[in-house]
N, C-alpha and C. Protein backbone atom coordinates (compact mmCIF):
# COMPACT_ATOMS: atom_id res chain seq x y z
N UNK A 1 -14.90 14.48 8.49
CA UNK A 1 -15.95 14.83 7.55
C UNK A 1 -17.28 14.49 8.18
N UNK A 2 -18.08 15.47 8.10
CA UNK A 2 -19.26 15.22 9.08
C UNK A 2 -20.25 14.32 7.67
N UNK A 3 -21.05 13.23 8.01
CA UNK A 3 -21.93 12.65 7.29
C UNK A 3 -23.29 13.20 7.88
N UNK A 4 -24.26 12.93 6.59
CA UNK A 4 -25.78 12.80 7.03
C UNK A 4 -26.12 11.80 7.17
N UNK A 5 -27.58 11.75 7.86
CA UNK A 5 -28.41 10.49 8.55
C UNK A 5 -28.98 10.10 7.36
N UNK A 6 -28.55 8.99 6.35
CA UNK A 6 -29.70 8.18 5.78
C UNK A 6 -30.77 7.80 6.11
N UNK A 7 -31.13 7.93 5.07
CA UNK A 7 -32.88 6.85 5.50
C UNK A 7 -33.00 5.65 5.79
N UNK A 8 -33.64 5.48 6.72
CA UNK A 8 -33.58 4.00 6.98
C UNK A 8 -34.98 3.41 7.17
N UNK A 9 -34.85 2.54 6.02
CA UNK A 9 -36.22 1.83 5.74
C UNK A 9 -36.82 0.61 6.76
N UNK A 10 -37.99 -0.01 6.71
CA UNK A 10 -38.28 -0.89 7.58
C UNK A 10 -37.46 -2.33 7.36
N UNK A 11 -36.92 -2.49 6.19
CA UNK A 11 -35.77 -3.78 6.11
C UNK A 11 -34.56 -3.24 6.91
N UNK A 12 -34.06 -2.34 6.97
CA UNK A 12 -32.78 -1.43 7.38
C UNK A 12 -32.20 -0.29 6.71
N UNK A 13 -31.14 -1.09 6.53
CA UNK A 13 -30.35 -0.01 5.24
C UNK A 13 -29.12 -0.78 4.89
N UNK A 14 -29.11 -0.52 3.17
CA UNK A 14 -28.13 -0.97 2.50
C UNK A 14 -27.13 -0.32 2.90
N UNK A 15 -25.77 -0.86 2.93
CA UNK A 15 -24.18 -0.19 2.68
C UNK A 15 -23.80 -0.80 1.36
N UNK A 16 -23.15 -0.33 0.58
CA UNK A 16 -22.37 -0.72 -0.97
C UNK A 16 -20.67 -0.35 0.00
N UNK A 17 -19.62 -1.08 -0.20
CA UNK A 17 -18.67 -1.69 -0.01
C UNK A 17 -18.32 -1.91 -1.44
N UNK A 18 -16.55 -1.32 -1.63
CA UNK A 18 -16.34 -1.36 -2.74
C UNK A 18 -14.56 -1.58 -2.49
N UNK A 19 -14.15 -1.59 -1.35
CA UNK A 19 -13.08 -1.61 -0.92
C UNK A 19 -12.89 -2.81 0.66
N UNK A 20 -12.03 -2.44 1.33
CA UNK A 20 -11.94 -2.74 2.65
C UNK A 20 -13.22 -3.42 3.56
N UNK A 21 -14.36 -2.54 2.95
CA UNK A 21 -15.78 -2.80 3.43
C UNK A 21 -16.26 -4.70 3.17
N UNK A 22 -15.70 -4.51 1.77
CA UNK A 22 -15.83 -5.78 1.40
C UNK A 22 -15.43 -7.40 2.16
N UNK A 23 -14.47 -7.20 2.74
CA UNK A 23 -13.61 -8.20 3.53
C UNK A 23 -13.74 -7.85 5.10
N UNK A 24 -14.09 -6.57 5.62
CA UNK A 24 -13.70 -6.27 6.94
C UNK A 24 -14.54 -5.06 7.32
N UNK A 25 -16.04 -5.33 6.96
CA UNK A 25 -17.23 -4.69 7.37
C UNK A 25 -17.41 -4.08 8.94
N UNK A 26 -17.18 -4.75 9.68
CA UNK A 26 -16.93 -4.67 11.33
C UNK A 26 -18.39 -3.94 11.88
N UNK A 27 -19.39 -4.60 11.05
CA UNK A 27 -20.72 -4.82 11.66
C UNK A 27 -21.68 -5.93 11.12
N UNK A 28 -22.52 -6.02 12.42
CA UNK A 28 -23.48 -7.33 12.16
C UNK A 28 -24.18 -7.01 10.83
N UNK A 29 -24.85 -7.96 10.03
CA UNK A 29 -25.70 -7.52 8.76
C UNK A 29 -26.56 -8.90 8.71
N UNK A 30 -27.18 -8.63 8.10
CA UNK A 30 -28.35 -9.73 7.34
C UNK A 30 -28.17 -10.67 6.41
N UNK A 31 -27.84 -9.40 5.51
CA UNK A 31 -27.55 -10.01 3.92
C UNK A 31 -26.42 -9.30 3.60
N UNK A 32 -25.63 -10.42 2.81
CA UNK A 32 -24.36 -9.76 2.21
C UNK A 32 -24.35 -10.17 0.62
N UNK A 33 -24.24 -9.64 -0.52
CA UNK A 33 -24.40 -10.23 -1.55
C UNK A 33 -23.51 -9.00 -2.93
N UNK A 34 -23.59 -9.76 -3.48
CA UNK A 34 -22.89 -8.99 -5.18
C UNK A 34 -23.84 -7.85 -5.86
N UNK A 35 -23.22 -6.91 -5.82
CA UNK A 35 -23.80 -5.54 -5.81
C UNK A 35 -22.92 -4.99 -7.36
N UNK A 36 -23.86 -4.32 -8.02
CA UNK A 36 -23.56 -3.26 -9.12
C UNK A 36 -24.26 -1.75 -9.20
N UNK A 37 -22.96 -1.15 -9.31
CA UNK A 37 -22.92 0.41 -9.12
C UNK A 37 -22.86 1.50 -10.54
N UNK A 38 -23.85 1.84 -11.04
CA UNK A 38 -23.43 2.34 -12.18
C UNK A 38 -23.72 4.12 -11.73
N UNK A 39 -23.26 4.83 -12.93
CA UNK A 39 -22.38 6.27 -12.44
C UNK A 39 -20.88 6.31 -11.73
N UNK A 40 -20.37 5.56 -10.92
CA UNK A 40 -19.39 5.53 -10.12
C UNK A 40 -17.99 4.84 -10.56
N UNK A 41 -17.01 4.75 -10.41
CA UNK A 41 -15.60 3.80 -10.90
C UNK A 41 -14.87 3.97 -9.75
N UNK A 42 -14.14 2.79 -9.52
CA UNK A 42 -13.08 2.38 -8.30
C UNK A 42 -11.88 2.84 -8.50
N UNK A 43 -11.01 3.98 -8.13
CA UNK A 43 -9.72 4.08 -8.03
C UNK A 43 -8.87 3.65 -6.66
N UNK A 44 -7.93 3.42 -6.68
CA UNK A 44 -6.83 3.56 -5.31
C UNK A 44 -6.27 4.86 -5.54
N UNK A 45 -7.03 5.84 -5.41
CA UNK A 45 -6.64 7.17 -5.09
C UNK A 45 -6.88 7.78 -4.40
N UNK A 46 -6.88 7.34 -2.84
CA UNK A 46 -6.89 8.34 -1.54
C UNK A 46 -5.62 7.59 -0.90
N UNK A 47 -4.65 8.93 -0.81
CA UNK A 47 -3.37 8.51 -0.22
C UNK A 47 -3.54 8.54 1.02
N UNK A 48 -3.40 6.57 1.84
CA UNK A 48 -2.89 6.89 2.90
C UNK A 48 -2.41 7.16 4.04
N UNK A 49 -2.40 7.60 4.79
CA UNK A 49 -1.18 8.07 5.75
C UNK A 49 -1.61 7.56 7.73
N UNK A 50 -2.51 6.81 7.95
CA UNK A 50 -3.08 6.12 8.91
C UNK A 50 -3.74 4.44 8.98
N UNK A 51 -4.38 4.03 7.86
CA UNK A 51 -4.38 2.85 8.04
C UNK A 51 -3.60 2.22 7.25
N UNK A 52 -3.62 2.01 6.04
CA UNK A 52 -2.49 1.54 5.08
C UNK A 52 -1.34 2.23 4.38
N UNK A 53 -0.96 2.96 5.61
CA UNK A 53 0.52 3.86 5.13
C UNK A 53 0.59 5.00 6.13
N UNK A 54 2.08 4.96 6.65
CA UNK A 54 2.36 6.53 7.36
C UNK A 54 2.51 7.44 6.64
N UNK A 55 2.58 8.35 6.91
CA UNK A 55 3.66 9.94 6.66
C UNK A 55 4.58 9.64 5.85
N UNK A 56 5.26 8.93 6.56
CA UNK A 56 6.82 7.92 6.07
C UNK A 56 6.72 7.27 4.99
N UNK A 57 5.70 6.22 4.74
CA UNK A 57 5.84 5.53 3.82
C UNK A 57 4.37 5.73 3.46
N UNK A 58 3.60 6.63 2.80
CA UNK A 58 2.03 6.28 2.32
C UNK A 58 1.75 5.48 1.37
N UNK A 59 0.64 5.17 1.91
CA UNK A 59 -0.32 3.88 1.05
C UNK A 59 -1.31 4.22 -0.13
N UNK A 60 -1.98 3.51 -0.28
CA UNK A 60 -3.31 3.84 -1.19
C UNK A 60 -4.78 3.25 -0.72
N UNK A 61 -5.94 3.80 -0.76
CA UNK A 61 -7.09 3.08 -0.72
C UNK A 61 -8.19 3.55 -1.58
N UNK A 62 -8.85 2.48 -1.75
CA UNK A 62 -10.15 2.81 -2.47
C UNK A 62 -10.57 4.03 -2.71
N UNK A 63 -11.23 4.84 -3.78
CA UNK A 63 -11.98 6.07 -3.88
C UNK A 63 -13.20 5.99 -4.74
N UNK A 64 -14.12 6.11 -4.53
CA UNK A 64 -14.98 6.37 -5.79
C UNK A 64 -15.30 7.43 -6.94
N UNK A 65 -15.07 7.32 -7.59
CA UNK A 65 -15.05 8.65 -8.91
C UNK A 65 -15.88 8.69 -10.02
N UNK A 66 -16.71 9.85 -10.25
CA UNK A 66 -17.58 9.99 -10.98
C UNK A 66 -17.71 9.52 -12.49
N UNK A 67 -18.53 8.68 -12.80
CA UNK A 67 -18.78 7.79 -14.34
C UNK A 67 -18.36 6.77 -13.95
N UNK A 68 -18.37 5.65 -15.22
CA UNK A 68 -18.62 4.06 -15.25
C UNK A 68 -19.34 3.74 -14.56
N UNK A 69 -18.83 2.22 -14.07
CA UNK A 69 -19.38 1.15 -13.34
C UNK A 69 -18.57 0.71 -12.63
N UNK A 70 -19.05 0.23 -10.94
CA UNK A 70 -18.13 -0.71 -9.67
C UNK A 70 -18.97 -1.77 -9.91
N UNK A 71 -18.31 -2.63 -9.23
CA UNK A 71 -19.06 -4.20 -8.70
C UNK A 71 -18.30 -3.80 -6.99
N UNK A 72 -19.34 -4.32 -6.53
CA UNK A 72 -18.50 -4.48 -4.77
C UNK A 72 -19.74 -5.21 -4.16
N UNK A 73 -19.84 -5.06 -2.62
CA UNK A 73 -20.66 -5.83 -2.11
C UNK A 73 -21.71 -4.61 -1.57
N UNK A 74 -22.91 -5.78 -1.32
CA UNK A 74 -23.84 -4.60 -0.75
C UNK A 74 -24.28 -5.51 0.66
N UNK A 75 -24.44 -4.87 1.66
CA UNK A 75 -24.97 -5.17 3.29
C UNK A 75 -26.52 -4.52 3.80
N UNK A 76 -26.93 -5.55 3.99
CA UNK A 76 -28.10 -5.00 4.90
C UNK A 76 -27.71 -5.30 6.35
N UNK A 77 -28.41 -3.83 6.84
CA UNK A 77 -28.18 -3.94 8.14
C UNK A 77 -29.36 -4.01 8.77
N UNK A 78 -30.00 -4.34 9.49
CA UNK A 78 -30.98 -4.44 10.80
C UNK A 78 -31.59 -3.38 11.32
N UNK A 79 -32.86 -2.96 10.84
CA UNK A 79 -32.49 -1.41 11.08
C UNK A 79 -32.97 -1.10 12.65
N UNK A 80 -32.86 -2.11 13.89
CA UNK A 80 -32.36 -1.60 15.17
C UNK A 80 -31.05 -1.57 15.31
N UNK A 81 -30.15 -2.21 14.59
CA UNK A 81 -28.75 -1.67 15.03
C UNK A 81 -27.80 -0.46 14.28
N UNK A 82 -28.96 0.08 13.30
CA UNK A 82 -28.75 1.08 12.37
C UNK A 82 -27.88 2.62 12.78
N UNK A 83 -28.54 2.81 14.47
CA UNK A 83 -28.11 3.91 15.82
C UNK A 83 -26.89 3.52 15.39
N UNK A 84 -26.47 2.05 16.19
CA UNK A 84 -25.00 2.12 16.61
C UNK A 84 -23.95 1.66 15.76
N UNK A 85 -24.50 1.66 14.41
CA UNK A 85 -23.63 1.13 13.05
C UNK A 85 -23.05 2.39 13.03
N UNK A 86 -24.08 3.49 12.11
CA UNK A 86 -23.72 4.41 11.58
C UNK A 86 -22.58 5.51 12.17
N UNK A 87 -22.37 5.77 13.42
CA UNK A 87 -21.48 6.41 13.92
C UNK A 87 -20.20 5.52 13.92
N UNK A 88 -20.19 4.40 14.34
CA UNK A 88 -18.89 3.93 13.65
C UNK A 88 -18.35 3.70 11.94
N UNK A 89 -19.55 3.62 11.21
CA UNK A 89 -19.06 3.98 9.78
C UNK A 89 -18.66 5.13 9.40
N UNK A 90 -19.16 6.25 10.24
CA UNK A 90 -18.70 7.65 9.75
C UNK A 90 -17.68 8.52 10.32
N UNK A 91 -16.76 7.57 11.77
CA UNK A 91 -15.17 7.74 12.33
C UNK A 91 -14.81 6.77 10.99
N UNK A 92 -14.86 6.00 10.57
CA UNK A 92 -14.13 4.89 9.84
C UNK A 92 -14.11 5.98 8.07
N UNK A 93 -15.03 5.96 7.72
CA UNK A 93 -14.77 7.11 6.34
C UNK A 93 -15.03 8.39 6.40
N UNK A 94 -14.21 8.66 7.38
CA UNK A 94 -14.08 10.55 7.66
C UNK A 94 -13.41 10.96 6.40
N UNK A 95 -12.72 10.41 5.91
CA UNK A 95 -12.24 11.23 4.76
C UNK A 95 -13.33 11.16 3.61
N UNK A 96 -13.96 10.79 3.49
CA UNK A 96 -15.44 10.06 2.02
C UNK A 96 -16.01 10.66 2.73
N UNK A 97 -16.93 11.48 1.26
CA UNK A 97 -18.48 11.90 1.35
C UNK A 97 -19.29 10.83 1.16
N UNK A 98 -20.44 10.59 2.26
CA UNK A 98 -21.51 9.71 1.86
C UNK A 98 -22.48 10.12 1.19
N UNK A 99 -23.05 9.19 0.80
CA UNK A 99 -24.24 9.28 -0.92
C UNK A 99 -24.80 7.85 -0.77
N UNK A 100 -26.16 8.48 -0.96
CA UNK A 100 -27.17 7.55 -1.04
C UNK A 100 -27.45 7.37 -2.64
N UNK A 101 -26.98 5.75 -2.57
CA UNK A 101 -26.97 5.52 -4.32
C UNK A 101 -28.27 4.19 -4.71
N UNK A 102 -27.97 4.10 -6.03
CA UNK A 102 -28.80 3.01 -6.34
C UNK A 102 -28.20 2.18 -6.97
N UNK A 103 -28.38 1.04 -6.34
CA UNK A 103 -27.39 -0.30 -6.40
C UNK A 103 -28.19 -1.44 -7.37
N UNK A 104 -27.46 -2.10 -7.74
CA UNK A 104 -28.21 -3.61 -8.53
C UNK A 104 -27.81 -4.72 -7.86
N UNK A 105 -28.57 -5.43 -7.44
CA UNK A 105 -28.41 -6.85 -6.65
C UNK A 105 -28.08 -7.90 -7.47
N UNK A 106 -27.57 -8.77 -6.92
CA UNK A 106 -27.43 -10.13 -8.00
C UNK A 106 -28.63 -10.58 -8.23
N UNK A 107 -29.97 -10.59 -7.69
CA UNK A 107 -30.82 -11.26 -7.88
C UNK A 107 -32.07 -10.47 -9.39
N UNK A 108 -30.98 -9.08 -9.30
CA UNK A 108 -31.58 -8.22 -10.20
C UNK A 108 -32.49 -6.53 -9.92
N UNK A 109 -32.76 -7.24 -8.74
CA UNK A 109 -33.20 -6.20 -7.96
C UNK A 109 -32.78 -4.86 -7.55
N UNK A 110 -33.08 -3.74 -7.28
CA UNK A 110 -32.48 -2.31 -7.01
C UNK A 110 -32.92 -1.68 -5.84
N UNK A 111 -31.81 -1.60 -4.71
CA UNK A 111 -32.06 -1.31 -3.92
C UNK A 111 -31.16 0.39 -3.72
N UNK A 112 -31.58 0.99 -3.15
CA UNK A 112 -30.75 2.55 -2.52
C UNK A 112 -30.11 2.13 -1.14
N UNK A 113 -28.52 2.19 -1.54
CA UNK A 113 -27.72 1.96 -0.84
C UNK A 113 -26.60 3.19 0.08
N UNK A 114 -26.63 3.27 1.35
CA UNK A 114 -25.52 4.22 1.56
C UNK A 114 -23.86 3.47 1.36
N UNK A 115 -22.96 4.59 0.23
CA UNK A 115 -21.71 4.23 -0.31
C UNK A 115 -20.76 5.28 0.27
N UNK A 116 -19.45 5.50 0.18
CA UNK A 116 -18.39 6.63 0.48
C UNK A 116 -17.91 7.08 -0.55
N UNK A 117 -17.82 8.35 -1.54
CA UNK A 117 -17.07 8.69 -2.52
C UNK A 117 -16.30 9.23 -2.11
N UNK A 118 -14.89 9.11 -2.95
CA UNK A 118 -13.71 10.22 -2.76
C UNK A 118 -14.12 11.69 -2.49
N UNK A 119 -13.95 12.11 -1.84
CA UNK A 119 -14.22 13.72 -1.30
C UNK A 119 -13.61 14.68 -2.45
N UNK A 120 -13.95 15.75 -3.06
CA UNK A 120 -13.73 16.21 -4.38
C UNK A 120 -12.96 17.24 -3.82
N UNK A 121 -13.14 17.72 -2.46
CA UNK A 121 -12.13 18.82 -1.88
C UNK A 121 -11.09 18.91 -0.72
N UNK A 122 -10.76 18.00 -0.05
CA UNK A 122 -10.55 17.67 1.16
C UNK A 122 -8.65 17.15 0.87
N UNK A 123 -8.03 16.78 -0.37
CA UNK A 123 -6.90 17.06 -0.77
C UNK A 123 -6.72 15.22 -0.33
N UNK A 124 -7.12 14.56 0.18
CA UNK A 124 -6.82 12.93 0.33
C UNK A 124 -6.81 12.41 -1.09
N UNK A 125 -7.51 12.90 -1.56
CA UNK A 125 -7.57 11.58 -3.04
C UNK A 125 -6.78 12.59 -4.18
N UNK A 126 -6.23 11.77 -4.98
CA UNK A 126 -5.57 11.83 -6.09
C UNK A 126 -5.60 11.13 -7.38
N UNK A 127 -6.92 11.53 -8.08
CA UNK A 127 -6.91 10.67 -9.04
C UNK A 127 -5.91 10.57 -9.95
N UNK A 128 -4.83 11.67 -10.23
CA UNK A 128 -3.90 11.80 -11.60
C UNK A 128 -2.43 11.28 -10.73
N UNK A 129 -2.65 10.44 -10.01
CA UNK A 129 -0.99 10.14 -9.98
C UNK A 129 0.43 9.24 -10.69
N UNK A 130 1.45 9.88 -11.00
CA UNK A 130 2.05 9.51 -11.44
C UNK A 130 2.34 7.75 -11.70
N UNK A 131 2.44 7.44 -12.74
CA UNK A 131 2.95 5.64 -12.35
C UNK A 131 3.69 5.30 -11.68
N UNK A 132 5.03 5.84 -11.09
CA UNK A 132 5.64 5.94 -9.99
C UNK A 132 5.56 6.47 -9.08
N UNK A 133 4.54 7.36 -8.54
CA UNK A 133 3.83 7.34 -7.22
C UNK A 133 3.21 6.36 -7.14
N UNK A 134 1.96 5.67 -8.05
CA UNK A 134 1.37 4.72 -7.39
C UNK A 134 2.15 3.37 -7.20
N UNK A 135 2.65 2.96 -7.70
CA UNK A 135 3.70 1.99 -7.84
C UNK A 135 4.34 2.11 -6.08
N UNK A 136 5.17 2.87 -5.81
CA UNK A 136 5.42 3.23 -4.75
C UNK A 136 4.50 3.38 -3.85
N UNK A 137 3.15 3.72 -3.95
CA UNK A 137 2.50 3.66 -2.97
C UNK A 137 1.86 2.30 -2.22
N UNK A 138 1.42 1.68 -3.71
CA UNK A 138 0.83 0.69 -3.60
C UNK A 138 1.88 -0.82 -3.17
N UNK A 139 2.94 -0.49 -3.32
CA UNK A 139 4.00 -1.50 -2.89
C UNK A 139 4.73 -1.54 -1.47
N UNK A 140 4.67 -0.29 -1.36
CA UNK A 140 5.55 0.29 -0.22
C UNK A 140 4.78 0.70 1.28
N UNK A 141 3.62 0.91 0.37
CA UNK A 141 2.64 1.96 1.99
C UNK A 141 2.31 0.82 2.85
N UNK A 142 2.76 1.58 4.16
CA UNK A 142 2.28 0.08 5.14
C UNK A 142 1.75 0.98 6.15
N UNK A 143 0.64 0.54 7.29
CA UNK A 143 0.01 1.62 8.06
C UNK A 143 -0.18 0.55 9.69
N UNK A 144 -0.86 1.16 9.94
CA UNK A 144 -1.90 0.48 11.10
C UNK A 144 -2.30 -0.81 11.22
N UNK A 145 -2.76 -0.87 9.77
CA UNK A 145 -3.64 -1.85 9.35
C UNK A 145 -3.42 -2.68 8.70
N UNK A 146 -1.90 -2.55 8.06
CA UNK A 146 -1.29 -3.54 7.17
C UNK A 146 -0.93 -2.87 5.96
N UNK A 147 -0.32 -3.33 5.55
CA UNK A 147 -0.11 -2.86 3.81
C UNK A 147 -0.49 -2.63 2.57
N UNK A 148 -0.73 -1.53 2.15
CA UNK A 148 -1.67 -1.24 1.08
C UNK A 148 -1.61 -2.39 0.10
N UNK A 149 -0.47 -3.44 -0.29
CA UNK A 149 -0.70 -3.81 -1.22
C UNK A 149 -1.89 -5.64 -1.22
N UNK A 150 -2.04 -5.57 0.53
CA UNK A 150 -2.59 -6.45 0.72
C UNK A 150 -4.17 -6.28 0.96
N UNK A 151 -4.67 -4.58 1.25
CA UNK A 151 -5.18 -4.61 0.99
C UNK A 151 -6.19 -4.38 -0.21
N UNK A 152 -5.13 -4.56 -1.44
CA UNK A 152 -5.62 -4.55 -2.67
C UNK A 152 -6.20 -6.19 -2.85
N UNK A 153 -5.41 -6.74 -2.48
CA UNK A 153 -4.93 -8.20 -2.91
C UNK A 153 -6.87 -8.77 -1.85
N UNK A 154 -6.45 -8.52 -0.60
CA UNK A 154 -7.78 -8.57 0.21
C UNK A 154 -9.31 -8.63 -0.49
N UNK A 155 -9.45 -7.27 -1.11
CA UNK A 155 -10.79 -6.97 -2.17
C UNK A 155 -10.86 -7.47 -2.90
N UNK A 156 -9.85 -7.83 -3.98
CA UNK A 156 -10.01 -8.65 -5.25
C UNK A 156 -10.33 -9.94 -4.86
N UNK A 157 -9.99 -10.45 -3.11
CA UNK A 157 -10.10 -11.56 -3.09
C UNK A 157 -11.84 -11.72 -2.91
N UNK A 158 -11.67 -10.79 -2.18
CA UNK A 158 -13.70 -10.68 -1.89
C UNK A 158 -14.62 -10.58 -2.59
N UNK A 159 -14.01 -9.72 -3.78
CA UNK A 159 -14.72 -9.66 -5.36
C UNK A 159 -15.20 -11.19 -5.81
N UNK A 160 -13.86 -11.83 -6.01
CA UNK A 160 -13.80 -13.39 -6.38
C UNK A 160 -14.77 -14.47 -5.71
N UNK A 161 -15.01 -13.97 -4.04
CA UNK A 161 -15.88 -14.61 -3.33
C UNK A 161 -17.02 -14.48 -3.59
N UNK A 162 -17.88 -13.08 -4.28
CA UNK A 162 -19.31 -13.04 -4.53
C UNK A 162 -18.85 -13.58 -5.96
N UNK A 163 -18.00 -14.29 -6.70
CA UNK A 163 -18.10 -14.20 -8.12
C UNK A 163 -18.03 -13.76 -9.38
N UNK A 164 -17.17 -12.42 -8.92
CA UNK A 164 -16.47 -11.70 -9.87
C UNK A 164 -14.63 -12.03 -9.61
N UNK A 165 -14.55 -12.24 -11.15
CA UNK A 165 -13.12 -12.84 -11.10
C UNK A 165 -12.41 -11.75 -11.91
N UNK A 166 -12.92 -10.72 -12.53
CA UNK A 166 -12.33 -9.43 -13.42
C UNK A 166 -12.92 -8.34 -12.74
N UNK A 167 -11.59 -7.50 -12.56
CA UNK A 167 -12.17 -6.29 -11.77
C UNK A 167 -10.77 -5.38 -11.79
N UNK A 168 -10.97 -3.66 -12.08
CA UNK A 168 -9.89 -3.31 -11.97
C UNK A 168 -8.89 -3.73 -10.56
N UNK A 169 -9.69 -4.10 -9.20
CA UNK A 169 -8.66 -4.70 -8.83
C UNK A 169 -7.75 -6.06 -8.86
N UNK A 170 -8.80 -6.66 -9.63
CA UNK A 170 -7.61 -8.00 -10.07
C UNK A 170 -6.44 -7.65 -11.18
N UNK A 171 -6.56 -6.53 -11.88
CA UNK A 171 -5.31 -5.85 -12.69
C UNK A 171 -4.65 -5.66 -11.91
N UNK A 172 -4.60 -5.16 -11.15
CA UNK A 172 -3.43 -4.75 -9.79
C UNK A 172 -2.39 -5.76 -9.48
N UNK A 173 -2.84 -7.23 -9.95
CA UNK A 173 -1.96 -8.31 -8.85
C UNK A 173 -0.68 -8.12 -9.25
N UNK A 174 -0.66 -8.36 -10.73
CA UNK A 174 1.01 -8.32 -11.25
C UNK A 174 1.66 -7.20 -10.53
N UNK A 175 1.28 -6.16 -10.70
CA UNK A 175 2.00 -5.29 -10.12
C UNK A 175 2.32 -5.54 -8.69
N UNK A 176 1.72 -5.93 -8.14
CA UNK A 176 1.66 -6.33 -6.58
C UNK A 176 2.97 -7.53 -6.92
N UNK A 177 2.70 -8.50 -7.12
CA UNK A 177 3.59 -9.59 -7.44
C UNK A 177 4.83 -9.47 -7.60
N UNK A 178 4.92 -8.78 -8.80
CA UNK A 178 6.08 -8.59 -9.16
C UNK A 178 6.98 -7.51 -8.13
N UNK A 179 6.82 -6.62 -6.81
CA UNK A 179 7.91 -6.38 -6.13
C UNK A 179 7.53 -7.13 -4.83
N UNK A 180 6.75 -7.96 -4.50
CA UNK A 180 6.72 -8.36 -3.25
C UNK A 180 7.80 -9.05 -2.47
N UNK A 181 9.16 -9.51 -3.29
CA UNK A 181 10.20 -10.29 -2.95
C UNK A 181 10.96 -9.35 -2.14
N UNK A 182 10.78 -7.61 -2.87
CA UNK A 182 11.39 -6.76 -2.52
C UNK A 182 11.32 -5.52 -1.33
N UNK A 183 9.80 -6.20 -0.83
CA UNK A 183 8.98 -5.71 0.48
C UNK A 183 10.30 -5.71 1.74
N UNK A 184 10.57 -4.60 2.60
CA UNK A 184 10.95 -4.32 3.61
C UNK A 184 10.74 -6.00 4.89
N UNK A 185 11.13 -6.36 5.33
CA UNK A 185 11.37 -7.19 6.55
C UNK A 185 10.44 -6.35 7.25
N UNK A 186 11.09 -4.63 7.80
CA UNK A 186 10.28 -4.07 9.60
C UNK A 186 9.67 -3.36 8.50
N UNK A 187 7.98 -2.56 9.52
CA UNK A 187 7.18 -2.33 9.12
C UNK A 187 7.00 -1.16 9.98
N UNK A 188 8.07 -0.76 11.09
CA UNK A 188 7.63 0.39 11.73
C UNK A 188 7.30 0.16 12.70
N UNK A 189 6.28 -1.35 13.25
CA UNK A 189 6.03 -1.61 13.98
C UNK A 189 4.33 -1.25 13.83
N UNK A 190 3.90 -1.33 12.66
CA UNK A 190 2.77 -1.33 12.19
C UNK A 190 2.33 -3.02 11.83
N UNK A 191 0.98 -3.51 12.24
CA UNK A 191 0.60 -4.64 12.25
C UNK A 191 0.07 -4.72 10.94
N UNK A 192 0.57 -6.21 10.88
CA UNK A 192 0.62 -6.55 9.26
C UNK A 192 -0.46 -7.65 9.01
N UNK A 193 -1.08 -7.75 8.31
CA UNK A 193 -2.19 -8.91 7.99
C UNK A 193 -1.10 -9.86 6.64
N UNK A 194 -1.47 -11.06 7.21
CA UNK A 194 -0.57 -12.04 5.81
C UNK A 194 -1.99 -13.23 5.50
N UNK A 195 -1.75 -13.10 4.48
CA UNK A 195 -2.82 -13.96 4.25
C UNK A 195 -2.53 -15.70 4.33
């Protein structure tokens, strides 16, 4: 998915992180802090099939979807290293359309942040899936990168770190919990993160 060049102001430029971003940014930043997103809502509805799940067994990750409210994190970046951020953020959410949004800071403040929404045409995300697809996905999908259900478990934990302790992904745990006894031993030979 080809992205556009945000604007980038003389502080830098915001990223909003609402997933993965949150825990495992994989760029330098400034400021990292507790961010609110209104228009937008967090699903695990992009199936999938390279970092947290094969072909074989798919996963789930983050999507953003139009209405409500997210909480996630927001990043400033530096805006000389802004060049060599942005092309690695936009191999990393090839499947997400980027959008320049407007974010709320913890301190109250509103800054315009670049975020990734679920792509509305591109066939990755699935907002209507069955309770037993996601169930299965979210238990079972293991990828590259580890296992979808850890990286549910991952965000909620990062949520908790800026200070949010309720979040649709902290609903997730039980479900997570309750089959983890029943998790596979081999993984394919896909690397696993354990916390």
């Amino acid at each position: 998915m080809r992205h556009r060049t945000p604007p980038i102001g003389p502080d830098g430029l915001w990223i909003f992180g609402y997933g993965s971003l949150m825990w495992e940014p994989g760029f330098d930043h400034v400021r990292a802090e507790k961010a609110h997103l209104a228009g937008w809502h967090r699903r695990m509805s992009m199936v999938a099939t390279k970092s947290y799940g094969w072909p074989s067994r798919p996963g789930l990750a983050a999507g953003l979807h139009p209405r409500g409210s997210v909480d996630g994190v927001a990043f400033l970046i530096a805006p000389d290293i802004c060049d060599a951020v942005l092309p690695v953020l936009a191999a990393r959410e090839w499947a997400y359309l980027s959008v320049m949004a407007p974010v709320r800071l913890a301190d109250g403040s509103r800054v315009r942040a670049l975020t990734y929404i679920a792509h509305p045409t591109n066939g990755r995300f699935r907002a209507g899936q069955s309770a037993g697809d996601f169930r299965r996905r979210l238990n079972h999908g293991v990828g590259r990168k580890g296992r979808a259900a850890d990286y549910v478990l991952q965000s909620a934990d990062a949520l908790t770190g800026h200070g949010i302790r309720q979040s649709d992904l902290h609903d997730l745990r039980p479900l997570i919990h309750a089959h983890r006894l029943h998790w596979p031993r081999s993984n394919g030979g896909a690397r696993v993160r354990h916390k």
